[in-house]
Protein backbone atom coordinates (compact mmCIF):
# COMPACT_ATOMS: atom_id res chain seq x y z
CA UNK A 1 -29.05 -1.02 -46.24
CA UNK A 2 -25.80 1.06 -46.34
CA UNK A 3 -27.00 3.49 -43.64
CA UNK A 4 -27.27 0.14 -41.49
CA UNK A 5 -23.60 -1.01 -42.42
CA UNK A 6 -22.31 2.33 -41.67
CA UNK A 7 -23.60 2.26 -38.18
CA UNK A 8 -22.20 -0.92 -37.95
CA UNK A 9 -18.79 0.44 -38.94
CA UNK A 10 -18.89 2.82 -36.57
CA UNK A 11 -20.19 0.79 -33.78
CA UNK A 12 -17.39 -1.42 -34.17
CA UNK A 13 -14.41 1.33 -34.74
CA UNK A 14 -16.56 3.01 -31.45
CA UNK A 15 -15.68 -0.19 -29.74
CA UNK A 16 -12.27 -0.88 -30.84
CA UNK A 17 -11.15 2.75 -29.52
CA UNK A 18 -12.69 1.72 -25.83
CA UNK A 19 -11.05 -1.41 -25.69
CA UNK A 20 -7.61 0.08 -26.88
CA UNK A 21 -8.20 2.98 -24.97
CA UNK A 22 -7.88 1.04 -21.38
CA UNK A 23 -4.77 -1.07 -22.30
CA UNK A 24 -2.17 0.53 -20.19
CA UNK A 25 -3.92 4.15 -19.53
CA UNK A 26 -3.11 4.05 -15.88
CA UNK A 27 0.32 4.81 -16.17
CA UNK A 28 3.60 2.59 -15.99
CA UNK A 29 2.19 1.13 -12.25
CA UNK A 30 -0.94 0.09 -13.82
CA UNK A 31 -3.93 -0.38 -11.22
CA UNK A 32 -7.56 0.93 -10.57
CA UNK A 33 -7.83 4.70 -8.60
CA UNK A 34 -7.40 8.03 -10.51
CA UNK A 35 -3.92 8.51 -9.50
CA UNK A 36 -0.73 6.64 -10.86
CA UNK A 37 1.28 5.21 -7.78
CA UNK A 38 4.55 3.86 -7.50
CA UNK A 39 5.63 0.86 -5.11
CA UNK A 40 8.44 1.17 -2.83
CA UNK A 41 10.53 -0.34 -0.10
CA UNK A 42 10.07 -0.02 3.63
CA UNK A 43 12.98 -1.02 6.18
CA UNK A 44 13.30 -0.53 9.72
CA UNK A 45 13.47 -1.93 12.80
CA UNK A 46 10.69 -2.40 16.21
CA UNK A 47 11.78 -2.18 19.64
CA UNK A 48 9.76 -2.36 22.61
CA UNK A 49 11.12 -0.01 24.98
CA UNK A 50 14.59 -0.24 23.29
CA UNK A 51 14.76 -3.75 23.01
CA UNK A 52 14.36 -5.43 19.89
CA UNK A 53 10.66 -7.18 19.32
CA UNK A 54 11.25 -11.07 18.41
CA UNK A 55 8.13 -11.23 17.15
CA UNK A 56 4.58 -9.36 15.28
CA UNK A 57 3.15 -8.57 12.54
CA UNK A 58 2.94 -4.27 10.52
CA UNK A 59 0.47 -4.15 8.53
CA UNK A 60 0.66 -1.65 5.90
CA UNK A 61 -2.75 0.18 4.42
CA UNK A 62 -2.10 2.41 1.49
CA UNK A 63 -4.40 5.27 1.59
CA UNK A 64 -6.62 6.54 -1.31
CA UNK A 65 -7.61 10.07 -1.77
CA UNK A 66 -10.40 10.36 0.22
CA UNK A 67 -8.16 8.64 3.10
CA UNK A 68 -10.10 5.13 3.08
CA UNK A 69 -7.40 2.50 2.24
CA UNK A 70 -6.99 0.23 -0.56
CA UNK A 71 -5.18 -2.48 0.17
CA UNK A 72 -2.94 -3.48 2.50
CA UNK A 73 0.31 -5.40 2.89
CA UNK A 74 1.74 -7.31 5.74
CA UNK A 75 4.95 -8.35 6.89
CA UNK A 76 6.85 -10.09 9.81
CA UNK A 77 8.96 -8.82 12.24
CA UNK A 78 12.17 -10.40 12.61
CA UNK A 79 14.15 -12.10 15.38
CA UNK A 80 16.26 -9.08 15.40
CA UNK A 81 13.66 -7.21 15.23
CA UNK A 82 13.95 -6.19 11.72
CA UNK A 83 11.09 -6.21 8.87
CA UNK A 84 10.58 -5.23 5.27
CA UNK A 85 7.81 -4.25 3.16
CA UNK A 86 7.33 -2.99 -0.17
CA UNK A 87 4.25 -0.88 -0.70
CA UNK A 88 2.54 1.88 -2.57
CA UNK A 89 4.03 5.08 -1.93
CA UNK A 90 1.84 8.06 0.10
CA UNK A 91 0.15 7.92 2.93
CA UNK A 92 -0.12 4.51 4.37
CA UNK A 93 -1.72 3.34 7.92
CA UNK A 94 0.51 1.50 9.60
CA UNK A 95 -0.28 -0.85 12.53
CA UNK A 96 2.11 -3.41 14.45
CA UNK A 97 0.84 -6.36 16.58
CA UNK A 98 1.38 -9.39 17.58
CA UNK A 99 4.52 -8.79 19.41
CA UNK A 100 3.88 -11.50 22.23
CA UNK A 101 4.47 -8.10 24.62
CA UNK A 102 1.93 -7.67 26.87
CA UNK A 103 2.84 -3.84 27.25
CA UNK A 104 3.23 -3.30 24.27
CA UNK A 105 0.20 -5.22 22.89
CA UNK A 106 -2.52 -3.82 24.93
CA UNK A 107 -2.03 -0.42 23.64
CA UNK A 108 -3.47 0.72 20.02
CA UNK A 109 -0.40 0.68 18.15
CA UNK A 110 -0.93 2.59 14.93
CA UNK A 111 0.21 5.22 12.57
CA UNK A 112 0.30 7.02 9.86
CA UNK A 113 3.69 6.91 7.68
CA UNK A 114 4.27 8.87 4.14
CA UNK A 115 6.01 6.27 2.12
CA UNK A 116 7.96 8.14 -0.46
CA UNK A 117 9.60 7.01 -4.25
CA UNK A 118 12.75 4.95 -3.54
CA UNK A 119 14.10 3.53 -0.17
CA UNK A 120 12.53 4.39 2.89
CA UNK A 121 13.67 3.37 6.74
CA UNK A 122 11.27 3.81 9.79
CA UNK A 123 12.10 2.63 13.43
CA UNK A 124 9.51 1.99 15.74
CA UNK A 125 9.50 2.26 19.21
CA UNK A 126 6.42 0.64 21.34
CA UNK A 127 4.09 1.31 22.80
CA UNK A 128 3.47 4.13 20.27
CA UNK A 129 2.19 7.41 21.74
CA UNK A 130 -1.41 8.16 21.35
């Protein structure tokens, strides 16, 4: 019968180590993915042939390592024009829409942006080139 409570024992400790062992091992930014990422702020402005959009939508897709994305955050373009998003920093896809611009609109407006630690700023100008 000891035997039995010793592999008991170590069943349990066995258990207790995996449990503890996947509190916080991902790094300060926590998450699923092999990789620790960071979050950070994205600031610009869209224009449509110079002139500030009024209106749309970027979409931001965070890329994983084998480039297939993992989430993705949206945010509104202003009445100036302006927008802000924070997001996970590397490569993200980023795709505007929405702008009520018929020009602008019809074409397939998406790219890729590296989003780097800190504050970033990115103007775009549609329609983007292909």
């Amino acid at each position: 019968m000891g035997w039995t409570r010793r592999s008991l024992g170590a069943l349990v400790t066995s258990a207790a180590m995996m449990v503890a062992g996947g509190c916080g091992g991902e790094g300060a930014g926590g998450g699923g993915g092999s990789a620790s990422k960071s979050e950070a702020t994205v600031t610009g402005k869209v224009t449509i042939k110079g002139k500030a959009a009024t209106k749309g939508n970027l979409t931001f897709e965070p890329l994983g390592a084998n480039g297939i994305p993992t989430g993705s955050k949206v945010t509104q373009v202003g009445k100036d024009g302006t927008y802000t998003v924070t997001t996970t920093t590397g490569s993200n896809d980023v795709t505007i829409s929405g702008t009520g611009n018929a020009v602008a609109d019809s074409s397939y407006n998406k790219t890729t942006l590296d989003v780097t630690p800190g504050a970033n700023t990115k103007d775009f100008d549609l329609p983007l080139p292909p």
